[in-house]
Structure formats: C-alpha cells, structure tokens
N, C-alpha and C. Protein backbone atom coordinates (compact mmCIF):
# COMPACT_ATOMS: atom_id res chain seq x y z
N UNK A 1 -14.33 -16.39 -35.46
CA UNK A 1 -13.07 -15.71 -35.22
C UNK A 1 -13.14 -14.99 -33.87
N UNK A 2 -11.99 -14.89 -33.01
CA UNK A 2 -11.90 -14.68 -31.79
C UNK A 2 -11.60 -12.88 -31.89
N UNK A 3 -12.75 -12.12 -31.45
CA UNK A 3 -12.52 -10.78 -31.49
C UNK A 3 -11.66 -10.34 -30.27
N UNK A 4 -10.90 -9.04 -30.56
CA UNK A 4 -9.71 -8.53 -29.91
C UNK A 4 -10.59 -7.88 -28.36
N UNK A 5 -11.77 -7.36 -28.91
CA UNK A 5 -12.67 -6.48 -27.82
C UNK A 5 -13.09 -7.48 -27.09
N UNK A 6 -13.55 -8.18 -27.10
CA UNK A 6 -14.45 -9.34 -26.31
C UNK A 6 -13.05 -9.75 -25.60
N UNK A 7 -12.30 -10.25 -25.87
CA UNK A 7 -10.83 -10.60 -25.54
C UNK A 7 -9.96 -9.24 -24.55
N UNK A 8 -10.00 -8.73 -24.63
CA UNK A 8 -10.09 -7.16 -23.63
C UNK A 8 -11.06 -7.47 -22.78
N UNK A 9 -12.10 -7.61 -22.89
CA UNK A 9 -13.12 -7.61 -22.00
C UNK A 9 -13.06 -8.56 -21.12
N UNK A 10 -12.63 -9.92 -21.48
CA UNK A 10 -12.64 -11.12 -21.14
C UNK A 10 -11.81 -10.67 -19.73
N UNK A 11 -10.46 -10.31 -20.24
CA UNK A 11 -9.22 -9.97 -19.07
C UNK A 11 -9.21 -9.00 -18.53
N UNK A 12 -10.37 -7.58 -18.31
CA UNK A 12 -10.88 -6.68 -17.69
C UNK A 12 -11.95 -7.03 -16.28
N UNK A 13 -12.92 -8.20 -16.87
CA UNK A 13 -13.37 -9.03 -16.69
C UNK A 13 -12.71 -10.19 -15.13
N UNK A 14 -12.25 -10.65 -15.59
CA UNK A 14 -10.92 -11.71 -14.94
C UNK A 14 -10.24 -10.95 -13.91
N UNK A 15 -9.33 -9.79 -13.96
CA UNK A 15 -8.43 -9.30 -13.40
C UNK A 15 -9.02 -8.20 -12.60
N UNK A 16 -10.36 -7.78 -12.26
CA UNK A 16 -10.55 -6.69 -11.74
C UNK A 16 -10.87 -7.24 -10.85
N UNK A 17 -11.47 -8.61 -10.27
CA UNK A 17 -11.82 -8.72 -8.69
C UNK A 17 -10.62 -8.77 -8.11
N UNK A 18 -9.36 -9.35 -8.66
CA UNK A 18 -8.36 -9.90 -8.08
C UNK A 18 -7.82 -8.18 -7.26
N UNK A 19 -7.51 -6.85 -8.48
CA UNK A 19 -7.10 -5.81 -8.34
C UNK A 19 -8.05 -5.43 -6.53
N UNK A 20 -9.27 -5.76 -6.92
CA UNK A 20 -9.65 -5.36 -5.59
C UNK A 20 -9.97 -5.93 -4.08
N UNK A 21 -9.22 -7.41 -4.33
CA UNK A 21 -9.25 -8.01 -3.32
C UNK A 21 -8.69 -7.19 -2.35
N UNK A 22 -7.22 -6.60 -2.76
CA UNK A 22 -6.24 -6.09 -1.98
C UNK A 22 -7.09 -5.04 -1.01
N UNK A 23 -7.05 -4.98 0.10
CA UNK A 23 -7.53 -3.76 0.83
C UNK A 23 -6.47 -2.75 1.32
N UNK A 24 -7.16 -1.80 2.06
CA UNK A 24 -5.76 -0.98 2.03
C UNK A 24 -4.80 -1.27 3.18
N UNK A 25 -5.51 -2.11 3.78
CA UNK A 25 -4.42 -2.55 5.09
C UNK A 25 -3.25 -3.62 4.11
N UNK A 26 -3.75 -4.54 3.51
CA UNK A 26 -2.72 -5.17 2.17
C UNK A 26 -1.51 -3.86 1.88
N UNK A 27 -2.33 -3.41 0.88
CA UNK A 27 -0.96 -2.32 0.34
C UNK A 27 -0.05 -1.69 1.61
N UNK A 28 -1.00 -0.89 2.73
CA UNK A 28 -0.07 -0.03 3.33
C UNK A 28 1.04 -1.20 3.49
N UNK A 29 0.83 -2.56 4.03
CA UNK A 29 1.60 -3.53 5.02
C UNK A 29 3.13 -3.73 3.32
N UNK A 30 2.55 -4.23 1.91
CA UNK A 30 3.34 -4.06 1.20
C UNK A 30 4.28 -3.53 0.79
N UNK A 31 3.72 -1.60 0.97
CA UNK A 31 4.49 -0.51 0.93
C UNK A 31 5.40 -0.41 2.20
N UNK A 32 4.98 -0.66 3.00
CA UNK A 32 6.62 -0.80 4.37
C UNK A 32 7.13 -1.88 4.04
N UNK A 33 6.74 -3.36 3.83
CA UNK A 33 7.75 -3.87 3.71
C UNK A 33 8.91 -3.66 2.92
N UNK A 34 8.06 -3.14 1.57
CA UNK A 34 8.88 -2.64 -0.01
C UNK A 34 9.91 -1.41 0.86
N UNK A 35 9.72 -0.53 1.56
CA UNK A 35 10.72 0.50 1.74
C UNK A 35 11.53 -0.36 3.08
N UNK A 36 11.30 -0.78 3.88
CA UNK A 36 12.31 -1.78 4.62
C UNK A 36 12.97 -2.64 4.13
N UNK A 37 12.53 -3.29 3.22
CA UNK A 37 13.90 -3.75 1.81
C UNK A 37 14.73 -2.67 1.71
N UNK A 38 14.78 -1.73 1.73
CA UNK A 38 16.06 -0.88 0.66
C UNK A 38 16.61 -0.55 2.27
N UNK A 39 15.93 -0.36 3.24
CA UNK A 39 16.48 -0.02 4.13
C UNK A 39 17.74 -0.88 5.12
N UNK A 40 16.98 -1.92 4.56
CA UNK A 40 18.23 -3.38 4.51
C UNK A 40 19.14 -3.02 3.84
N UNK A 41 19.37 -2.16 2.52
CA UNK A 41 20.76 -2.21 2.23
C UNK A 41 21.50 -1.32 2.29
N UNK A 42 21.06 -0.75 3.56
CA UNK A 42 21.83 0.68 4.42
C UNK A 42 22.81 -0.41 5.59
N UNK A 43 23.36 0.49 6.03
CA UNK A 43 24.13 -0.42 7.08
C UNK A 43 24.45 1.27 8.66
N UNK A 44 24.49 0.79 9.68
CA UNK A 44 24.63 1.00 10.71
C UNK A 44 23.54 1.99 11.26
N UNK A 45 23.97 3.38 11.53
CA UNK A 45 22.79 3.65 12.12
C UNK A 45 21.86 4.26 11.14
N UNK A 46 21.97 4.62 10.19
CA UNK A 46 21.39 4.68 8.96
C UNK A 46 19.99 3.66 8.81
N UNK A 47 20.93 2.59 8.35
CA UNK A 47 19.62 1.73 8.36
C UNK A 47 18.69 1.29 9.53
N UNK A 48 19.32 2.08 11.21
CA UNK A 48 18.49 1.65 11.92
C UNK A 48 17.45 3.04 11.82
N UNK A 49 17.74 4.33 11.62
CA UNK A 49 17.01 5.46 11.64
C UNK A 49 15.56 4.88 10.24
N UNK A 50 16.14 4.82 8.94
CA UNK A 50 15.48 4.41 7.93
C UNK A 50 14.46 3.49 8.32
N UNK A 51 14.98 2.32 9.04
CA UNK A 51 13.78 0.94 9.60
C UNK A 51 12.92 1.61 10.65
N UNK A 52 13.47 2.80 11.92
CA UNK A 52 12.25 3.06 12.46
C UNK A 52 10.78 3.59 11.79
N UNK A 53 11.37 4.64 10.48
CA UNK A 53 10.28 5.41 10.09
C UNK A 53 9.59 5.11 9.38
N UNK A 54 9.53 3.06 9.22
CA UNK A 54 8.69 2.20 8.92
C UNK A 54 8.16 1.43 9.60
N UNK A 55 8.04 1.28 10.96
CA UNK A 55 7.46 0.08 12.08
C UNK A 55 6.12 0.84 12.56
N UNK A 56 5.69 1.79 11.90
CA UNK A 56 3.70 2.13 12.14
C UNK A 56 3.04 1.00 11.93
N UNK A 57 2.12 0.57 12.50
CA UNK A 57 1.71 -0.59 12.54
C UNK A 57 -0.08 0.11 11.50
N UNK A 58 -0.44 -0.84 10.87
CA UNK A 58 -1.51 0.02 10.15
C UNK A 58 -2.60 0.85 10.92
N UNK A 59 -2.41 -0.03 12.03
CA UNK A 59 -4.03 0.38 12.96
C UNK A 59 -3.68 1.70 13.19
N UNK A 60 -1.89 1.86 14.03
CA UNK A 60 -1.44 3.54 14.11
C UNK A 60 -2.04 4.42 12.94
N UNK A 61 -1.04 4.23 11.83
CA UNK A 61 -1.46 4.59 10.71
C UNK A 61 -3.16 5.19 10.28
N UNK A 62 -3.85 4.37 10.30
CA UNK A 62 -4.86 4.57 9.98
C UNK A 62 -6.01 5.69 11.44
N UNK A 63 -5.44 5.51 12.27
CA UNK A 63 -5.93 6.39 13.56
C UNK A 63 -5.39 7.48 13.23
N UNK A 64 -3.88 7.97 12.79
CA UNK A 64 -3.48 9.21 12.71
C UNK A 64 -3.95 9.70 11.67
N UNK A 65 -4.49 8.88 10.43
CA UNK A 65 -4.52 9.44 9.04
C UNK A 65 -5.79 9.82 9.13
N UNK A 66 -7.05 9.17 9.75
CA UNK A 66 -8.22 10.07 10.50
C UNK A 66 -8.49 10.92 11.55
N UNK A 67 -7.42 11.25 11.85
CA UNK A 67 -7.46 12.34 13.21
C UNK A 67 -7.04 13.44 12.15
N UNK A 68 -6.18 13.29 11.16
CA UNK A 68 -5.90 14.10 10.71
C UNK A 68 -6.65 15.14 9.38
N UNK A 69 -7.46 13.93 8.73
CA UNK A 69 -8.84 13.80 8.12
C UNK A 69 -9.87 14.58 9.14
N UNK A 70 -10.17 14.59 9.94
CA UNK A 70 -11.47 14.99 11.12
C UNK A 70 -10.82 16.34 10.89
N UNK A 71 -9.58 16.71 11.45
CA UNK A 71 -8.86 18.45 11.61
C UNK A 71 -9.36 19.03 10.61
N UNK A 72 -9.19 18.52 9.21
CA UNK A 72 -9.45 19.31 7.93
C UNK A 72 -10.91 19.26 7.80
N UNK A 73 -11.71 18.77 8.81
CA UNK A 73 -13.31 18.72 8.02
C UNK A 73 -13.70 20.14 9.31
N UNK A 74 -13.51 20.17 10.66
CA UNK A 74 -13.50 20.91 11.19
C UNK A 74 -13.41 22.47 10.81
N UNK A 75 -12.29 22.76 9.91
CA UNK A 75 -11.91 24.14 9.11
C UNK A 75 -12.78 24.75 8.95
C-alpha cells in the first residue's frame, strides 16, 4: 500500500530543486515584469510615470541594494 508520508516526501523531494533553480536575478526580473503588466492597464501619463519606476535593470538594483546594505553595517 502506497503511504501518504513517503508520497509527501516523494513531491518535497521532486519540487524543491526546481523552487531553487530560480535565482534572485529570475524573481526580481519576474516581479517587474508582473508590476509592468498592471501598468499596461493605466493609460497616458500615468502609465508612463508607473512603467518608469520599473525599468531598474537588476545589476542597478542589486548595486543600490548593497550600497545600501554596507550603510547599515557601518552604524
């Protein structure tokens, strides 16, 4: 008989390399695209203000988010 735990395990198992393929340059790039979708369904200058305060490119991103990291270790 096919136990429920082993079967949990199986798909704990299975699904956790996939969860960590993603790196964080993946997500950040996901998460702007995901908020530049909605920003698409703004219209005029709206949606052009909304689309700028998503075009950080990760490398930006990730330079400011450790400059800003370094300030707080400094304290």
């Amino acid at each position: 008989m096919f136990n429920s735990k082993l079967a949990s395990f199986a798909l704990v198992v299975t699904v956790s390399p996939l969860l960590f393929a993603c790196t964080s340059q993946d997500l950040y790039e996901a998460t702007q695209e995901n908020r530049l979708q909605e920003c698409r369904k703004l219209y005029g200058a709206q949606r052009e203000e909304c689309e700028a305060q998503y075009q950080k490119s990760y490398d930006t991103y990730e330079r400011e988010r450790n400059e800003v990291i370094n300030k707080g270790k400094q304290k």
